[in-house]
Protein backbone atom coordinates (compact mmCIF):
# COMPACT_ATOMS: atom_id res chain seq x y z
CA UNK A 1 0.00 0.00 0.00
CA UNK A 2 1.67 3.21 -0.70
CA UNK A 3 2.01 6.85 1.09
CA UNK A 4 -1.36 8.68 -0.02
CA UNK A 5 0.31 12.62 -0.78
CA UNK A 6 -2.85 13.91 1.00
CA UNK A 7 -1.46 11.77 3.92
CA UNK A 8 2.01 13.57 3.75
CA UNK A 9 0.35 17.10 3.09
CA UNK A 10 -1.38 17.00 6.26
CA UNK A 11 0.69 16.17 8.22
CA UNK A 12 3.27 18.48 7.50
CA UNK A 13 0.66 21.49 7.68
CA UNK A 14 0.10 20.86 11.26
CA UNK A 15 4.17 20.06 12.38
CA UNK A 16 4.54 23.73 10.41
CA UNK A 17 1.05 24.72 12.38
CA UNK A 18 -0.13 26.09 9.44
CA UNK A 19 -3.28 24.06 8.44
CA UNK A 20 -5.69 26.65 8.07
CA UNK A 21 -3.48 29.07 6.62
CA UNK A 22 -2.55 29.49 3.24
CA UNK A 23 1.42 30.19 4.60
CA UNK A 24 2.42 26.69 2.77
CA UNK A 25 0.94 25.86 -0.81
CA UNK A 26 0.87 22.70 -2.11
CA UNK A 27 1.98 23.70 -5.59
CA UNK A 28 4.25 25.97 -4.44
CA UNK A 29 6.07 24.54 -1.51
CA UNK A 30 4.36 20.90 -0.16
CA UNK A 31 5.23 19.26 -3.41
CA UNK A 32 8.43 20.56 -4.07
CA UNK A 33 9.69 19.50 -0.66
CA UNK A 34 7.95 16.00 -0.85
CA UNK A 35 9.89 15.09 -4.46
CA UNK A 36 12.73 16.84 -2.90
CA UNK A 37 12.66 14.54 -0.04
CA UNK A 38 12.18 11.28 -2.28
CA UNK A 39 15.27 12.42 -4.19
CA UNK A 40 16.83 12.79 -0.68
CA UNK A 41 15.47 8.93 -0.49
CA UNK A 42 16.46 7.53 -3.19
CA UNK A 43 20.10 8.60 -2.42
CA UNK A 44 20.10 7.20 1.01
CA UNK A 45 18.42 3.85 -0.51
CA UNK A 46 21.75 3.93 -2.95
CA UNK A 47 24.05 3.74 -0.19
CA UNK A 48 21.97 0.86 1.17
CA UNK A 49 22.27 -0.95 -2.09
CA UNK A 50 26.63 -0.26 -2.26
CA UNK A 51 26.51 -1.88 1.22
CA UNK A 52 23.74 -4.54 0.43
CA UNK A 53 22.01 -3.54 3.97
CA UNK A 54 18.80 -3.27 2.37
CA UNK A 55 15.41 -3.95 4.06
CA UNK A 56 13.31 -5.49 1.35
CA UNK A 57 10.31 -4.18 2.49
CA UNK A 58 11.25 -0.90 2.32
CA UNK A 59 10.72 -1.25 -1.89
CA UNK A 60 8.16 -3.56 -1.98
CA UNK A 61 5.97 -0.82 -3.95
CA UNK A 62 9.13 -0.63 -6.50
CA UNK A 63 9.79 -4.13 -6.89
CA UNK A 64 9.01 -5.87 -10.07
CA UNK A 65 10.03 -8.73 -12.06
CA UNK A 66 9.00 -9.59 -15.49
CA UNK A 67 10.22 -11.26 -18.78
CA UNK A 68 11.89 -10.23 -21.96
CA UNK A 69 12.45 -12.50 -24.78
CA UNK A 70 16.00 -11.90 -26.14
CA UNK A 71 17.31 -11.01 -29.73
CA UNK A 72 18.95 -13.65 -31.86
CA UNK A 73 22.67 -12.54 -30.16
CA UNK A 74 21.56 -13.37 -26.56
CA UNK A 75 20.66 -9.33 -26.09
CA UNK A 76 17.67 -7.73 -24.74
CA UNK A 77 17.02 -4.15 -24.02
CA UNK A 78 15.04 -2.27 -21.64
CA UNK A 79 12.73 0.77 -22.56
CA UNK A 80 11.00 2.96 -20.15
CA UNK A 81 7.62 2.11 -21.78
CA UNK A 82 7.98 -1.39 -20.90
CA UNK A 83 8.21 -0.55 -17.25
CA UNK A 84 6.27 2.43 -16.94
CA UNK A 85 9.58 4.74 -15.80
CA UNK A 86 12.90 4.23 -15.01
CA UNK A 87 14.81 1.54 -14.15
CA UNK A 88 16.45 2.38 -10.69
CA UNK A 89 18.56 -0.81 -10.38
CA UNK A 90 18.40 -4.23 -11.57
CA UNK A 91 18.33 -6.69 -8.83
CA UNK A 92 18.53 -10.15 -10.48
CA UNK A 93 18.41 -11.61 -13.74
CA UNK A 94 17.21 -15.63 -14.88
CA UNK A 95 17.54 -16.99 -17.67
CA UNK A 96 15.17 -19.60 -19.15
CA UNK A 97 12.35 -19.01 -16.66
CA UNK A 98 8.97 -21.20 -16.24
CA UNK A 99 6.13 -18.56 -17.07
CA UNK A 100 2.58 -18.96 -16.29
CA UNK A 101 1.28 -20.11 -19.97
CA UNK A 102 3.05 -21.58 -23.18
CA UNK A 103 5.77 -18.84 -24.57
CA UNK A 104 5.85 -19.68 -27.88
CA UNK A 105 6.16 -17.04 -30.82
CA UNK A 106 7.92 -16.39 -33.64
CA UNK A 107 11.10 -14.36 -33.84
CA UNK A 108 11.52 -10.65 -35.09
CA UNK A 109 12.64 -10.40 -38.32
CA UNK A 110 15.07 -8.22 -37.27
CA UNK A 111 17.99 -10.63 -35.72
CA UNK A 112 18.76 -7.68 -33.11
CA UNK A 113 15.23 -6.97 -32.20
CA UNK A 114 14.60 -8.23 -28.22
CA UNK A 115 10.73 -7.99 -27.40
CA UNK A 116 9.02 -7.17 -23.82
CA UNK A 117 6.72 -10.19 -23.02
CA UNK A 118 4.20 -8.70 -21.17
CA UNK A 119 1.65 -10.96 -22.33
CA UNK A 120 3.87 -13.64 -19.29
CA UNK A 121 4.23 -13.94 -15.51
CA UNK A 122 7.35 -15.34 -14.20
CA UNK A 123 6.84 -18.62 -12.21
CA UNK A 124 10.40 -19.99 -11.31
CA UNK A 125 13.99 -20.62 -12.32
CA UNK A 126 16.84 -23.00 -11.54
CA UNK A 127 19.21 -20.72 -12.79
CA UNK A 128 20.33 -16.90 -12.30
CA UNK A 129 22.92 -14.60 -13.28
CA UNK A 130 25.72 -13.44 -11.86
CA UNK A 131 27.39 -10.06 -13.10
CA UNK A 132 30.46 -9.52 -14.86
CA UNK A 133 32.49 -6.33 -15.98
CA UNK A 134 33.54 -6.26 -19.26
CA UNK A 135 37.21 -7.28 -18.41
CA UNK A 136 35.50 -10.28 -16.70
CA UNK A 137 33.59 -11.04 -19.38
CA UNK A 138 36.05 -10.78 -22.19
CA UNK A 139 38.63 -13.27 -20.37
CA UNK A 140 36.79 -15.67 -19.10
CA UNK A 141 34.31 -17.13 -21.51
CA UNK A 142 37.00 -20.14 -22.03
CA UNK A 143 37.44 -20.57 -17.50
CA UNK A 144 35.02 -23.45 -16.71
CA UNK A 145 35.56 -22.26 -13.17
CA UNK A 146 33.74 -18.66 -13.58
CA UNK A 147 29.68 -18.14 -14.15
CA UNK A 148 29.24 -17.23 -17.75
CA UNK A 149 31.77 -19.81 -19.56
CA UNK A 150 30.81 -20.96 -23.04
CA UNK A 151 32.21 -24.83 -22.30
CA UNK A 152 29.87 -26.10 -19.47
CA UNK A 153 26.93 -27.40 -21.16
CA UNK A 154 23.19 -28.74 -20.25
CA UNK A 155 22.89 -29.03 -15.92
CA UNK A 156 26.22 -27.81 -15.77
CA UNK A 157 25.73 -24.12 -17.04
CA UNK A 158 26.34 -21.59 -14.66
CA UNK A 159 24.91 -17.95 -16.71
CA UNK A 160 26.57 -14.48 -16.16
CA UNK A 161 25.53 -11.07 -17.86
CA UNK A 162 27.27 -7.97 -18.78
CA UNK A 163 26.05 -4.38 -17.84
CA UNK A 164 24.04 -2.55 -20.77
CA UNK A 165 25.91 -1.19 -23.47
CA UNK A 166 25.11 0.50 -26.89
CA UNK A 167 26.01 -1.93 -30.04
CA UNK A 168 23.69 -0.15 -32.29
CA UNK A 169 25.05 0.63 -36.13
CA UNK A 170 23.77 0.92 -39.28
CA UNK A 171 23.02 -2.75 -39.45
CA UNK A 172 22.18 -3.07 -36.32
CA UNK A 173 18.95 -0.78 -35.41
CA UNK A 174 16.40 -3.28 -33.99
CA UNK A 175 16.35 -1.78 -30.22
CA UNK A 176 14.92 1.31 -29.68
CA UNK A 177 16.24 1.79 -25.83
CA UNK A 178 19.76 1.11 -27.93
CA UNK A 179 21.61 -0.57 -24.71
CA UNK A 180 21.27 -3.81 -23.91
CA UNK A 181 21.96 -6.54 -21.81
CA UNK A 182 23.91 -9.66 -22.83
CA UNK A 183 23.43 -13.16 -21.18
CA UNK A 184 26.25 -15.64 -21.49
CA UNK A 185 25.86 -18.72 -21.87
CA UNK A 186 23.96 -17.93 -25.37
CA UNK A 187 20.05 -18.16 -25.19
CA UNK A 188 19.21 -16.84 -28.74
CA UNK A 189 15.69 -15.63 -28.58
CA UNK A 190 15.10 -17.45 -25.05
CA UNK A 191 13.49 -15.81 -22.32
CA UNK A 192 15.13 -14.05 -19.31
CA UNK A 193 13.31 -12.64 -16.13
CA UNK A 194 14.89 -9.37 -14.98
CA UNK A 195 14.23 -8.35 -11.12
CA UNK A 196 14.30 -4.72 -11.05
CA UNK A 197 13.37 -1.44 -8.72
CA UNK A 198 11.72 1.23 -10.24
CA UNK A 199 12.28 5.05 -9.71
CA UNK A 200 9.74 6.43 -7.71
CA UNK A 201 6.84 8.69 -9.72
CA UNK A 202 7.23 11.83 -9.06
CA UNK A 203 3.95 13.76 -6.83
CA UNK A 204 2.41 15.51 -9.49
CA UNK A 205 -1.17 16.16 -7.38
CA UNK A 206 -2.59 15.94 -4.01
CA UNK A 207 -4.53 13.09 -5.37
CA UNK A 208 -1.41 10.77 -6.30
CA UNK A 209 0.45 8.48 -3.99
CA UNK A 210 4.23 7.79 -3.23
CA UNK A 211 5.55 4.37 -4.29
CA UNK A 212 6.97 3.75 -0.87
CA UNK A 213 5.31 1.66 2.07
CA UNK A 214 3.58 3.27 4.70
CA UNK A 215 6.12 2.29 7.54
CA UNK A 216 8.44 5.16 5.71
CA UNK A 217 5.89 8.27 5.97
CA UNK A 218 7.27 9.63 9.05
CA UNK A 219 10.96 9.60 7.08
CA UNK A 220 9.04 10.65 4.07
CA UNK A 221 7.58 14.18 6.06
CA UNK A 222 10.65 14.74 8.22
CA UNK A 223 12.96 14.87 4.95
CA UNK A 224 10.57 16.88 3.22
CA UNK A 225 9.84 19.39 6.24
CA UNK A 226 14.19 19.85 6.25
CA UNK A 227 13.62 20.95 2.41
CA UNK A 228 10.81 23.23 3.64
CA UNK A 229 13.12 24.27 6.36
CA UNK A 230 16.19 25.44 3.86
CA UNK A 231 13.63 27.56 1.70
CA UNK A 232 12.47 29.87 4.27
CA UNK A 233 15.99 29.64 5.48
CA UNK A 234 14.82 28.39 9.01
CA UNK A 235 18.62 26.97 10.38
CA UNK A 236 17.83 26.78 14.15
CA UNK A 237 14.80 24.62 15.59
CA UNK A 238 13.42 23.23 12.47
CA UNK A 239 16.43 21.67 10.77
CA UNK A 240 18.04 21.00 13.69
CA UNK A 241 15.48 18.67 14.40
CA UNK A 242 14.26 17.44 11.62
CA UNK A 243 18.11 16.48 10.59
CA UNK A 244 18.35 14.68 14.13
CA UNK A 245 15.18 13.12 13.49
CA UNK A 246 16.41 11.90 9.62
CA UNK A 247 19.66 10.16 11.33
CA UNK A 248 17.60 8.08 13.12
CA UNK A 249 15.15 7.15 11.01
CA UNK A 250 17.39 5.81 8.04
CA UNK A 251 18.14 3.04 10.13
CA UNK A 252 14.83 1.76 9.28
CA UNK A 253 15.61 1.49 5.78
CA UNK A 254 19.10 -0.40 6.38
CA UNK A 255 18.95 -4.12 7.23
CA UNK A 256 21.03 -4.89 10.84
């Protein structure tokens, strides 16, 4: 269930003690400060990710996992259409998955042309990525001992992928998000399910939501009152606490 905005709005009216006043606009200064304060978010949910101290249930709003079918060179590419926004981070990748119903269809003409499948539900998969660099990639595709070698075959497959990059040329057009993924060993036109987090929407009206769960509103209002705090300049009581307040708070988000 996400953070309703009239939720947030309210309650940071009466910590400023301004709710029948018209001191604070919403257009003006309560939105603003809330998609200031998700920004604020997001960056503190980064360093969670570099330290993998994450609380799962912190992004369950943002947390989605669906299929792509790749191009004929083991590619597929990711388009903000497909996932209704940005893609904030990719959290796991499996190749080969079991979907809900039968995933048969013919392949693009175009050999470099990857296709979002969102016609499928991912189900399971005995296998998963693991992520390589480029210099990992290049130099060991011939090391049975590292995930992503092209001599293990059948059971024994162990599947790696490489971080997007841009192969496009003039015979090679077919994705329009132009970077792609690659998965190693080859599954020409096979399926992969991608695990991903979404950037949050930004508030655009009093009516929308927040993509976060509800156990982060108080985070969600404090962070947002500090940006209210450095626009009327207020560097005593109200950012004082509201900074104090923030420290403690962004424990919640970090796993122990």
């Amino acid at each position: 269930m996400p953070i309703l905005v009239q939720t947030l709005n309210d309650r940071m009216l009466s910590l400023l003690d301004a709710e029948q006043s018209e001191r604070y606009l919403f257009d003006q200064d309560i939105k603003p400060a809330i998609n200031g304060a998700m920004e604020m978010m997001v960056t503190m949910f980064n360093e969670a990710f570099g330290s993998n101290k994450l609380t799962p249930e912190c992004l369950r709003e943002l947390s989605k996992v669906k299929i792509w079918q790749c191009n004929q060179y083991s590619r597929f590419s990711i388009a903000d259409a497909d996932v209704g926004g940005s893609i904030w981070t990719i959290t796991s990748i499996y190749p080969m998955p079991v979907t809900n119903k039968g995933a048969s269809s013919a392949p693009p003409t175009d050999k470099s042309e990857s296709q979002f499948r969102g016609d499928l539900s991912f189900v399971s998969s005995t296998f998963s990525c693991k992520r390589l660099t480029l210099e990992e990639w290049n130099t060991n595709a011939q090391n049975i001992f590292t995930p992503g070698n092209t001599i293990l075959k059948n059971g024994l497959m162990d599947y790696a992928y490489l971080d997007p990059n841009d192969y496009t040329s003039t015979s090679y057009t077919g994705n329009p998000a132009q970077v792609e993924y690659t998965v190693r060993p080859d599954i020409p036109n096979g399926l992969v399910a991608v695990g991903y987090v979404k950037y949050p929407t930004p508030v655009a009206l009093i009516s929308d939501s927040v993509e976060f769960p509800p156990s982060l509103t108080d985070l969600l209002v404090d962070l947002a009152l500090l940006k209210i705090s450095m626009k009327i300049n207020d560097q005593t009581t109200l950012a004082q606490m509201t900074s104090t307040f923030s420290q403690r708070l962004v424990s919640l988000i970090k796993t122990k």
